[in-house]
C-alpha atoms as a PDB file:
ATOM      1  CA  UNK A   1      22.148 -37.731  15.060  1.00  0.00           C
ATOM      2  CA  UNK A   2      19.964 -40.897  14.740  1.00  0.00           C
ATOM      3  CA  UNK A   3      20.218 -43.600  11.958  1.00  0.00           C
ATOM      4  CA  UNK A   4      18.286 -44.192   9.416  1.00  0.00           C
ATOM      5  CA  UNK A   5      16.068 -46.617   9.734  1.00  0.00           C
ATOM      6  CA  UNK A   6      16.591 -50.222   9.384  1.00  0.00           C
ATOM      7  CA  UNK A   7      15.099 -54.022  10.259  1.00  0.00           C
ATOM      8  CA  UNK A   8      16.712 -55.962  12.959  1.00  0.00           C
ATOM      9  CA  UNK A   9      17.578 -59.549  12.424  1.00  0.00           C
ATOM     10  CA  UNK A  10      18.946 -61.981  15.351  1.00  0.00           C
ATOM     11  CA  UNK A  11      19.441 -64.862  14.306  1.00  0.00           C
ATOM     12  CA  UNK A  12      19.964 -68.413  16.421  1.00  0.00           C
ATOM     13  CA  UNK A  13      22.377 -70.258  14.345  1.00  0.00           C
ATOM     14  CA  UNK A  14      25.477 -69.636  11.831  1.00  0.00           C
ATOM     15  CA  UNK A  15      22.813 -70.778   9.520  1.00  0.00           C
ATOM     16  CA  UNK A  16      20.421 -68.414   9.647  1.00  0.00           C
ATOM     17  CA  UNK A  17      22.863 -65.952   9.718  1.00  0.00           C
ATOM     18  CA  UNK A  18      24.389 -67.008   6.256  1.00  0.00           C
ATOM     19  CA  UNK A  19      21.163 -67.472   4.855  1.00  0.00           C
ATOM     20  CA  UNK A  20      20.214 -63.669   5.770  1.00  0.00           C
ATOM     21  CA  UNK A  21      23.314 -62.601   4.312  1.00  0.00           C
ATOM     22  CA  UNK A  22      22.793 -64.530   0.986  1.00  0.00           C
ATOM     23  CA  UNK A  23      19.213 -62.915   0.697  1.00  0.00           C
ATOM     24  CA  UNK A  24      19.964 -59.688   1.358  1.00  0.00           C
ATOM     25  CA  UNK A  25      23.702 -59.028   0.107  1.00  0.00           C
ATOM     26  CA  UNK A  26      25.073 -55.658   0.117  1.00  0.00           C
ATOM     27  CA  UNK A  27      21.869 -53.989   2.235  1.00  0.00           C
ATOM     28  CA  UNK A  28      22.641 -56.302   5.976  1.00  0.00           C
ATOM     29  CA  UNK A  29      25.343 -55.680   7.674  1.00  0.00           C
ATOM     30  CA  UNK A  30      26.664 -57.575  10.375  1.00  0.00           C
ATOM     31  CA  UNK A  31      26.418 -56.369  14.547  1.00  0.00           C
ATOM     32  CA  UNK A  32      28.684 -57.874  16.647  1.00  0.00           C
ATOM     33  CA  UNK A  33      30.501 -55.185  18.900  1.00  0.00           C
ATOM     34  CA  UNK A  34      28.698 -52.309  17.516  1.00  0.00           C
ATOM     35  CA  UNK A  35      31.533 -49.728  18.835  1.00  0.00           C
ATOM     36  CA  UNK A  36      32.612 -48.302  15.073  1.00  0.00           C
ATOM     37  CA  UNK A  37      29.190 -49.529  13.781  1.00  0.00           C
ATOM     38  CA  UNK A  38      26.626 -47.321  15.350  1.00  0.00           C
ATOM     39  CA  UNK A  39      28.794 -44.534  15.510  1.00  0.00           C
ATOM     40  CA  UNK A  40      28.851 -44.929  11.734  1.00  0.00           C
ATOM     41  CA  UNK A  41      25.178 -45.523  11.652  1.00  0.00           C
ATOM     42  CA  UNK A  42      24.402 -42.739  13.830  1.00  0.00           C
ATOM     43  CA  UNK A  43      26.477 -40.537  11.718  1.00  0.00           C
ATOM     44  CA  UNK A  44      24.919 -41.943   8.422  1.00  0.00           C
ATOM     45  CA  UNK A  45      28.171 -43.560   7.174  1.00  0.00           C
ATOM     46  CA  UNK A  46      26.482 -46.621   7.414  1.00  0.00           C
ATOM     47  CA  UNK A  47      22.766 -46.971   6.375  1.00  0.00           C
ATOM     48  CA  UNK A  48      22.262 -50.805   6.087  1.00  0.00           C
ATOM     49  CA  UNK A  49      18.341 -51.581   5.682  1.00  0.00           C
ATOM     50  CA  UNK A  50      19.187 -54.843   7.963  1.00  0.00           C
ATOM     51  CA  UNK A  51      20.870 -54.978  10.798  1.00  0.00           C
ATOM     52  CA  UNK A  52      21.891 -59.168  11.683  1.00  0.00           C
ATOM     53  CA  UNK A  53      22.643 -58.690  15.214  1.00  0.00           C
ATOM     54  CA  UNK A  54      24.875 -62.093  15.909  1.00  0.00           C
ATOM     55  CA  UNK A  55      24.741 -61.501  19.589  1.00  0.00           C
ATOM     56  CA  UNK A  56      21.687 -63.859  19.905  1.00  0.00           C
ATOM     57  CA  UNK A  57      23.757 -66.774  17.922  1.00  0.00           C
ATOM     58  CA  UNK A  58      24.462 -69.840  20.415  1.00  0.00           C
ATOM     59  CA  UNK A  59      27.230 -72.190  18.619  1.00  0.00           C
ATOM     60  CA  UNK A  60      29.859 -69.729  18.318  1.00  0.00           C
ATOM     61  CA  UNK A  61      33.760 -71.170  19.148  1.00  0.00           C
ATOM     62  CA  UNK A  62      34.919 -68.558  21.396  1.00  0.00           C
ATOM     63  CA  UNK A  63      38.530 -69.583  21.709  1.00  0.00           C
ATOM     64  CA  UNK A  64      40.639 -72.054  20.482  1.00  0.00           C
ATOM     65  CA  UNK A  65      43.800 -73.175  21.777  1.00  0.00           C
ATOM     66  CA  UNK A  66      45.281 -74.907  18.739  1.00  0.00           C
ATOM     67  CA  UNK A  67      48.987 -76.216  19.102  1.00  0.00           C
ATOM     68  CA  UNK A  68      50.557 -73.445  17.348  1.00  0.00           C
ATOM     69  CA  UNK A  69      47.895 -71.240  16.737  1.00  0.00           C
ATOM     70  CA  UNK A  70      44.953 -69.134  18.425  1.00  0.00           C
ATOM     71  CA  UNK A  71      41.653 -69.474  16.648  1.00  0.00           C
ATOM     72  CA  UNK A  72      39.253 -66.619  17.659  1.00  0.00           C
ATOM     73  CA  UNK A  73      35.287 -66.426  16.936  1.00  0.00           C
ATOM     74  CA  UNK A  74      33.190 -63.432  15.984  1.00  0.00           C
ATOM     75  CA  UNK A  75      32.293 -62.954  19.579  1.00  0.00           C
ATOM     76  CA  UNK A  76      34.877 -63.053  21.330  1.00  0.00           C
ATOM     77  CA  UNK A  77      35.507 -59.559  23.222  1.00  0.00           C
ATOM     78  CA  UNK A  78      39.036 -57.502  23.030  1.00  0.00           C
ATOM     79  CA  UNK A  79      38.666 -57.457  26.783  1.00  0.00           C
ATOM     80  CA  UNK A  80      38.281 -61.499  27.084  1.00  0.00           C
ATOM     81  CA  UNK A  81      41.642 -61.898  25.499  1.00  0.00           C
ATOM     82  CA  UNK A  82      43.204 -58.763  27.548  1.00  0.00           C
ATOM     83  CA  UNK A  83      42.362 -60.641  30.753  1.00  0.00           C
ATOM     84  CA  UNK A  84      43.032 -64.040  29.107  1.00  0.00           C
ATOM     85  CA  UNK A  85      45.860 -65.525  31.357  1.00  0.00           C
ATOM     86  CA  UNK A  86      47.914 -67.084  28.391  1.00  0.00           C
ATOM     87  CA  UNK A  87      47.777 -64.155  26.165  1.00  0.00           C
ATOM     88  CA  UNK A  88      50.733 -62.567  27.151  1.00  0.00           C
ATOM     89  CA  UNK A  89      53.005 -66.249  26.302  1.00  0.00           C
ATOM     90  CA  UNK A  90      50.800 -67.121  23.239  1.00  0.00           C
ATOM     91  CA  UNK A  91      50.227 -63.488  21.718  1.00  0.00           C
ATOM     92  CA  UNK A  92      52.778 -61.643  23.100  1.00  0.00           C
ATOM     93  CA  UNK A  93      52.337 -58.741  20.662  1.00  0.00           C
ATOM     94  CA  UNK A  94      48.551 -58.805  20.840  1.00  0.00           C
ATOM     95  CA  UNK A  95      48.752 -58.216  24.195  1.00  0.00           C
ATOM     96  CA  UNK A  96      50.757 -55.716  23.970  1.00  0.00           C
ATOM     97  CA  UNK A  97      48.695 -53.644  21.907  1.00  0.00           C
ATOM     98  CA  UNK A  98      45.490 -54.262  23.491  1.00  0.00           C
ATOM     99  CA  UNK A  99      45.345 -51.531  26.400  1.00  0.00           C
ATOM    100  CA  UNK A 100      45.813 -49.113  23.544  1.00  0.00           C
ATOM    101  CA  UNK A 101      41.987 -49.676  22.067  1.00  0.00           C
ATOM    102  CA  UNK A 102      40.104 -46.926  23.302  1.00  0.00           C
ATOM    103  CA  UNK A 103      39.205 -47.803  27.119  1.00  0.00           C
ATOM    104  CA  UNK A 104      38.307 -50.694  28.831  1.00  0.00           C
ATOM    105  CA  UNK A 105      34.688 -50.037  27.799  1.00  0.00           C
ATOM    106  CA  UNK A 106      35.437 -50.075  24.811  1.00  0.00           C
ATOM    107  CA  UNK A 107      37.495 -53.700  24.749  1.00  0.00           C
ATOM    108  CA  UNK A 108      34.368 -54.932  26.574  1.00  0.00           C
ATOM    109  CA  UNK A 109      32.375 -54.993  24.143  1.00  0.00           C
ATOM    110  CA  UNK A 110      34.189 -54.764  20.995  1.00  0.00           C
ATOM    111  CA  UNK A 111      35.227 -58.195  19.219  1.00  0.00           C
ATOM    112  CA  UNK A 112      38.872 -58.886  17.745  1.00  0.00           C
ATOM    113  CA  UNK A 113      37.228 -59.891  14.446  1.00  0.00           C
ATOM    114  CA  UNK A 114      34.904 -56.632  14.397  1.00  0.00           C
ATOM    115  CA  UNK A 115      38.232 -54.514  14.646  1.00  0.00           C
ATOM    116  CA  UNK A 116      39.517 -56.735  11.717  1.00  0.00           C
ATOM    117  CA  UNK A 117      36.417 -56.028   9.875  1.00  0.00           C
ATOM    118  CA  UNK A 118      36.421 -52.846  10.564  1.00  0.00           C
ATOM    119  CA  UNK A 119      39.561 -52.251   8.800  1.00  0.00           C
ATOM    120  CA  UNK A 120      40.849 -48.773   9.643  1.00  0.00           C
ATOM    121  CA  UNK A 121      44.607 -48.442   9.433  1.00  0.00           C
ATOM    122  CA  UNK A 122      45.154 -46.511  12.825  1.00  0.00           C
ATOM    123  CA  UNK A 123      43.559 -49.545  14.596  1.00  0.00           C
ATOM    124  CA  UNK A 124      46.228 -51.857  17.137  1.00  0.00           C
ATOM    125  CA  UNK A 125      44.272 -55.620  16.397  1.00  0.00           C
ATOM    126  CA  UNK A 126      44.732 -55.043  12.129  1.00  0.00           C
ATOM    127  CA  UNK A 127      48.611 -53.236  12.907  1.00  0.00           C
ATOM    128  CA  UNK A 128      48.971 -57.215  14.700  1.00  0.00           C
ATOM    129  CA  UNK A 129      47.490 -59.558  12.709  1.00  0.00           C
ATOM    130  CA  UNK A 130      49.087 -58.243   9.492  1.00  0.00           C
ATOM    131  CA  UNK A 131      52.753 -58.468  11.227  1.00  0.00           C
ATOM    132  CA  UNK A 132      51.942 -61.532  12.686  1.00  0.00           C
ATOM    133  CA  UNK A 133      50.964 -63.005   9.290  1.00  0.00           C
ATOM    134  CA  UNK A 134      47.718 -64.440  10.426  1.00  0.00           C
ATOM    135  CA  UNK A 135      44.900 -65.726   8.506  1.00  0.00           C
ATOM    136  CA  UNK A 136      41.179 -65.396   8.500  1.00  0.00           C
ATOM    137  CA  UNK A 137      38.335 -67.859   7.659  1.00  0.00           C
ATOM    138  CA  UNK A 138      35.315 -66.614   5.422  1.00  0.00           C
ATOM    139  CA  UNK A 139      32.230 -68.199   5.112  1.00  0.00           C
ATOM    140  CA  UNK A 140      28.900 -67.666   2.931  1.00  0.00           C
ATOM    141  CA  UNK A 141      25.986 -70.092   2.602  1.00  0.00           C
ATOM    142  CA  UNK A 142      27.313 -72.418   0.749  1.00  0.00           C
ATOM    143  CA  UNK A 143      31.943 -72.379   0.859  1.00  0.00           C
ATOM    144  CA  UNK A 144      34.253 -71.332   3.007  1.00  0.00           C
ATOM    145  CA  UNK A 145      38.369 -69.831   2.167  1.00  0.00           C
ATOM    146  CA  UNK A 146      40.835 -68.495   3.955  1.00  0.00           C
ATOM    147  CA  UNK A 147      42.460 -65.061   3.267  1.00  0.00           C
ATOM    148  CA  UNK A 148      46.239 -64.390   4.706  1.00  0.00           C
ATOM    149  CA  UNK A 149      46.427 -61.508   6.441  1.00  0.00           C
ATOM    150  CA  UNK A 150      48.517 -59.563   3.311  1.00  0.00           C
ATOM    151  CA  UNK A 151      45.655 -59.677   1.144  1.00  0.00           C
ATOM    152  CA  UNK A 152      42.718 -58.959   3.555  1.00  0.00           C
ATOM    153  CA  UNK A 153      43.076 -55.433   4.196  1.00  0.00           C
ATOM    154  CA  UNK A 154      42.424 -53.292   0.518  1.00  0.00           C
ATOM    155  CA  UNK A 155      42.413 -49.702   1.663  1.00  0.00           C
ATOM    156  CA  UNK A 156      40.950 -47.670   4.617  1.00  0.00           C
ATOM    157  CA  UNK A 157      37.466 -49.637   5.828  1.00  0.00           C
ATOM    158  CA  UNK A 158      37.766 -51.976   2.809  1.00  0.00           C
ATOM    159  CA  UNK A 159      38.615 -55.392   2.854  1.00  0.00           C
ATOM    160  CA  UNK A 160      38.566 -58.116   0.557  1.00  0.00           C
ATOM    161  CA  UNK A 161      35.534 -59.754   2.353  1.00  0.00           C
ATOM    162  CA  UNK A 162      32.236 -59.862  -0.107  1.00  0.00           C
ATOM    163  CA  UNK A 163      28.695 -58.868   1.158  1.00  0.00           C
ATOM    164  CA  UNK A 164      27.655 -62.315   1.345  1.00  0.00           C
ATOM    165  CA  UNK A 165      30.520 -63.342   3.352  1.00  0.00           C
ATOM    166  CA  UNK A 166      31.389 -63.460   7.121  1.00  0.00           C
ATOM    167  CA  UNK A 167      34.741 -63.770   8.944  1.00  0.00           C
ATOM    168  CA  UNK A 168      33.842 -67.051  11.219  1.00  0.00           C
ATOM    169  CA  UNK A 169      37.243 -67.239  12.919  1.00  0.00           C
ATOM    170  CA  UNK A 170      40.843 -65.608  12.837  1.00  0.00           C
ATOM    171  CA  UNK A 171      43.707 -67.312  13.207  1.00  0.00           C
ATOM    172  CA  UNK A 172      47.064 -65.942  14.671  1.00  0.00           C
ATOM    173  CA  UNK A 173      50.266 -68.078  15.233  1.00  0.00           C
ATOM    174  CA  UNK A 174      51.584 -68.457  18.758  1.00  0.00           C
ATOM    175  CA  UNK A 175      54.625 -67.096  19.841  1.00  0.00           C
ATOM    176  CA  UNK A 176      58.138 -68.661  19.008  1.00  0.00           C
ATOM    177  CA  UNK A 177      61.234 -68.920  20.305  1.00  0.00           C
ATOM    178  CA  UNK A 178      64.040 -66.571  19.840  1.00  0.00           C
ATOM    179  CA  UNK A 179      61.191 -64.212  18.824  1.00  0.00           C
ATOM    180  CA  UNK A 180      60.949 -60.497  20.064  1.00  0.00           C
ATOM    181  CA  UNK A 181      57.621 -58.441  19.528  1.00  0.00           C
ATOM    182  CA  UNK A 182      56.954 -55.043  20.200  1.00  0.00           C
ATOM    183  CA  UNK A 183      54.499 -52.707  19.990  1.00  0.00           C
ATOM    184  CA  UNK A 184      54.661 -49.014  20.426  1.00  0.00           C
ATOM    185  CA  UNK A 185      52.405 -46.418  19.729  1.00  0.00           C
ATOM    186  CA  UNK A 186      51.321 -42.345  20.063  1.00  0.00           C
ATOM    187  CA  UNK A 187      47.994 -40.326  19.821  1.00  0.00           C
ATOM    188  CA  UNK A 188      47.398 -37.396  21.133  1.00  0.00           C
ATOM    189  CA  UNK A 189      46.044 -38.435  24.616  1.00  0.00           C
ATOM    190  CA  UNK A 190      45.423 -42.558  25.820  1.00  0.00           C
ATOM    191  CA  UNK A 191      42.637 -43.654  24.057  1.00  0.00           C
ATOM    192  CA  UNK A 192      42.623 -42.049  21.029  1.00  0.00           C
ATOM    193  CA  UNK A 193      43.136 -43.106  17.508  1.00  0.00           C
ATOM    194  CA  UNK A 194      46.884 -43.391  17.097  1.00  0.00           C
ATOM    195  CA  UNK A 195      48.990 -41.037  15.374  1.00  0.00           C
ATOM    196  CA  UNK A 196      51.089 -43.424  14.464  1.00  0.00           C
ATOM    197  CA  UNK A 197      51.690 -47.434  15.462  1.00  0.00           C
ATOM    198  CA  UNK A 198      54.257 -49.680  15.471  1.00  0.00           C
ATOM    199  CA  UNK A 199      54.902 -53.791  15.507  1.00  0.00           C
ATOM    200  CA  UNK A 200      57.997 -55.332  15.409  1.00  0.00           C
ATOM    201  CA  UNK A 201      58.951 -58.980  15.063  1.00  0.00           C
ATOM    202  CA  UNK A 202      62.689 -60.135  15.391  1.00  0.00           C
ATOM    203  CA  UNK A 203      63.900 -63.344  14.578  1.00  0.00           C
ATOM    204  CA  UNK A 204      68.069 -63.773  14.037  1.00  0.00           C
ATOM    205  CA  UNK A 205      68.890 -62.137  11.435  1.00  0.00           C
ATOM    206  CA  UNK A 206      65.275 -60.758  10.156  1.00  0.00           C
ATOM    207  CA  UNK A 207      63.414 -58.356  10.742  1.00  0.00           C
ATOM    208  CA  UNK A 208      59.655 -57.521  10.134  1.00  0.00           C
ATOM    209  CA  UNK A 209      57.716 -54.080  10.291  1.00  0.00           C
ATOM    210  CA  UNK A 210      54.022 -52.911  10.308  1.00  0.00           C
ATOM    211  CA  UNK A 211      53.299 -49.424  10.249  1.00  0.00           C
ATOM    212  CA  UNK A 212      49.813 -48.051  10.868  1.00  0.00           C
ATOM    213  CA  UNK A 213      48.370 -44.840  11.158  1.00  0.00           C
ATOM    214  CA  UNK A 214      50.472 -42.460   9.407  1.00  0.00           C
ATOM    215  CA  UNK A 215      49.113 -43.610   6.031  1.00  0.00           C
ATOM    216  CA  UNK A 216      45.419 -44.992   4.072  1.00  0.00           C
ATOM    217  CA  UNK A 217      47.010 -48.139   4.328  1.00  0.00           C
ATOM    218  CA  UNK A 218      48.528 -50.544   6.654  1.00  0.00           C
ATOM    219  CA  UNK A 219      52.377 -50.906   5.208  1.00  0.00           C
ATOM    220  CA  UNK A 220      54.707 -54.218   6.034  1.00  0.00           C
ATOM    221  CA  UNK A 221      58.476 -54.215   5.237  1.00  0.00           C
ATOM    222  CA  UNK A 222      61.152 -57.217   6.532  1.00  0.00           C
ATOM    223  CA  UNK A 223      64.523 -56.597   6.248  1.00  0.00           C
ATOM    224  CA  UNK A 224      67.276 -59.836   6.719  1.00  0.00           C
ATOM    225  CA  UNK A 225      70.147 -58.236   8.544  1.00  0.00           C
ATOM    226  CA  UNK A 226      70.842 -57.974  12.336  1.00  0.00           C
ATOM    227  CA  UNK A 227      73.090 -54.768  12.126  1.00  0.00           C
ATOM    228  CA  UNK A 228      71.112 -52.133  13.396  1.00  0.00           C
ATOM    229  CA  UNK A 229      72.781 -49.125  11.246  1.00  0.00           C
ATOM    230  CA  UNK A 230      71.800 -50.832   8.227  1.00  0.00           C
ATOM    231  CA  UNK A 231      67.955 -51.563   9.469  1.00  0.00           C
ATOM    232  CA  UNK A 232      67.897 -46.968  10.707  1.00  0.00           C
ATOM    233  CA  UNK A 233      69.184 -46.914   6.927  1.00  0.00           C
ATOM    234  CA  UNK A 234      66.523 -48.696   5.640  1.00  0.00           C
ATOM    235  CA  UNK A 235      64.034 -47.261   8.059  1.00  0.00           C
ATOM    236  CA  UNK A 236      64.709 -43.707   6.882  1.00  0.00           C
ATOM    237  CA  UNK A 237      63.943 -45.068   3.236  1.00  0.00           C
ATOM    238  CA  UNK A 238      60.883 -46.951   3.708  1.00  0.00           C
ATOM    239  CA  UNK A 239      59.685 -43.885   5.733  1.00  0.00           C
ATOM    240  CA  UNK A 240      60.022 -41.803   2.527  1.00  0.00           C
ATOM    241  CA  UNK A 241      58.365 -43.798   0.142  1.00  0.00           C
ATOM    242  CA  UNK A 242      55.554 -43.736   2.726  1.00  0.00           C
ATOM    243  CA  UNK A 243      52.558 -42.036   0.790  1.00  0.00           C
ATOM    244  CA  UNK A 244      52.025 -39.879   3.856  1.00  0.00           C
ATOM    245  CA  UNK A 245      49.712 -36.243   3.969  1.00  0.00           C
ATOM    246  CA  UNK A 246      49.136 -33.544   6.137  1.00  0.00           C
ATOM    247  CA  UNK A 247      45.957 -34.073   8.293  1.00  0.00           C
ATOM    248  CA  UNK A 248      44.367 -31.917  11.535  1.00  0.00           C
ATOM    249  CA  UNK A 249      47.129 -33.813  13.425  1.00  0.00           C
ATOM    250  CA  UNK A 250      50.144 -33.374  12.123  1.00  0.00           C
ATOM    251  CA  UNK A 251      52.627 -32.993   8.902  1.00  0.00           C
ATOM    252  CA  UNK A 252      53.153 -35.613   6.775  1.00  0.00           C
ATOM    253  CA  UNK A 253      57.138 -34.434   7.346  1.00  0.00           C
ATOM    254  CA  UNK A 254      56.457 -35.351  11.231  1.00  0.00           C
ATOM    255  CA  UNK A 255      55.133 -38.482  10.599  1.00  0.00           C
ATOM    256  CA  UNK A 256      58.252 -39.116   8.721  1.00  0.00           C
ATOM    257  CA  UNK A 257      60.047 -38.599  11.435  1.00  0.00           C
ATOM    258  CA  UNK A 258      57.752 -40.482  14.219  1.00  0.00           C
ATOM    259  CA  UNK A 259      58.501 -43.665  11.942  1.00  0.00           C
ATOM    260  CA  UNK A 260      61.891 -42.956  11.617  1.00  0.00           C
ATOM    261  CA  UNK A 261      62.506 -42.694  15.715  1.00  0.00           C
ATOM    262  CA  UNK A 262      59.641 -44.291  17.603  1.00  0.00           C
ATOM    263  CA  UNK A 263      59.209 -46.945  14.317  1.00  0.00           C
ATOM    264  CA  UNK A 264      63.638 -47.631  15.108  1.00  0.00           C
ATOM    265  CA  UNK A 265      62.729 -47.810  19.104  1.00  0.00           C
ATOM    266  CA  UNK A 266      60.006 -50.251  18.398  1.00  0.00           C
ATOM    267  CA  UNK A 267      62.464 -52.502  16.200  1.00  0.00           C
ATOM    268  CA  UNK A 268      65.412 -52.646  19.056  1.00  0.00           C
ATOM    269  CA  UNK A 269      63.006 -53.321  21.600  1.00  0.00           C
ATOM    270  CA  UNK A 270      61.880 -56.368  19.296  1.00  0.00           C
ATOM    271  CA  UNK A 271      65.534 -57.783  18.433  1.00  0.00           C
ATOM    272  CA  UNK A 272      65.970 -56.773  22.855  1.00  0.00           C
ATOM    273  CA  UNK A 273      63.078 -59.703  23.780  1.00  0.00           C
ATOM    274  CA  UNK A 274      64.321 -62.205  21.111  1.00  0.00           C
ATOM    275  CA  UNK A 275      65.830 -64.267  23.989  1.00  0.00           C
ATOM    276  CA  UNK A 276      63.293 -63.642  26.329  1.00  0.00           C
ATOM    277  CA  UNK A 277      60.934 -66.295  24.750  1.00  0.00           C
END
């Protein structure tokens, strides 16, 4: 299929990026990566009537290596921070979970932020930044906030981001230490959405855990204990109040039980690295 037809805007600055938003609201919407967009658009999921194609924008920040935080612009690819050499000390758990999008095509040309924007709850960057507690900055034409990361995501391809808005940076705090992170996940072959994802962070005595995939909704839990029998107890209980269902996949019942094992793997792996950092 082909989209429907639309007008393309590419603007030079932040500025007249804004400004396009303001006028046209809810009908622009905002190309950065493009890799769930036109699929969408193609599909006629998406119909915006403007298309602001922030490619051509010069004054973007890229990257910025903040003392105890990463600060990451609208452009800025999956694949930049993949072969970024400090990822893997200052984000260990994003780079964990970055081979997992798609294929290196993919990450080439898809941005973080566009995957946060994007908002689907199978997705690795969204699984991160909500475990990691990060933040994002929004911006319209005239004021700027900050959303945490808890109150960002409102259901599956919804966030709490208005159509005048744009997400100008993200911010995710570095590593610490005495800190494990894991990520594990499963899909049916390497590249594909996931079945089910996992992140872990361990800290003495604490626990937290993001599980994506297996539900409409991203779901956090953090448990203070270090004794693993009580965190499989808890594990097996958050897994049932999961609002799971039945999809071309698999049983709600087997996603149960992926959380219950791969979800438990995930978390000793976690509390395993805690002294590795």
């Amino acid at each position: 299929m082909k989209p429907a037809s639309f007008d393309l805007f590419q603007p030079q600055n932040w500025s007249e990026a804004l400004n396009a938003l303001k006028n046209y609201g809810k009908d622009a919407m905002i190309l950065a990566g493009g890799q769930s967009l036109i699929a969408m658009m193609n599909m006629r999921i998406a119909k915006p009537k403007v298309l602001i194609d922030i490619n051509t924008i010069k004054d973007d920040i890229g990257l910025i290596d903040h003392k105890d935080t990463i600060e990451i612009g609208p452009l800025y690819r999956q694949l930049e921070l993949e072969n970024r050499n400090k990822t893997k000390k200052d984000l260990p758990l994003i780079a964990q979970c970055l081979p997992y999008i798609g294929h290196q095509q993919h990450r080439a040309r898809g941005t973080v932020i566009g995957s946060l924007c994007h908002a689907d709850p199978s997705s690795e960057i969204p699984l991160c930044f909500l475990a990691l507690k990060g933040k994002v900055k929004i911006r319209n034409y005239s004021s700027q906030r900050i959303i945490n990361a808890e109150d960002f995501f409102l259901g599956p391809l919804l966030t709490s981001k208005k159509d005048n808005e744009i997400v100008a940076s993200v911010i995710f705090p570095k590593s610490t230490k005495n800190t494990g992170y894991a990520f594990k996940e499963i899909s049916e072959k390497y590249g594909d959405f996931a079945m089910a994802s996992f992140a872990a962070i361990a800290k003495e005595n604490h626990v937290r855990f993001v599980v994506g995939g297996v539900c409409d909704k991203l779901s956090a839990i953090e448990w203070d204990t270090n004794n693993l029998k009580e965190i499989n107890k808890s594990l097996n209980d958050f897994a049932w109040d999961l609002n799971t269902k039945s999809d071309h996949y698999t049983s709600a019942r087997y996603k149960r039980e992926i959380v219950r094992n791969l979800g438990l793997k995930t978390i000793e792996l976690a509390i395993d690295r805690m002294d590795m950092n």
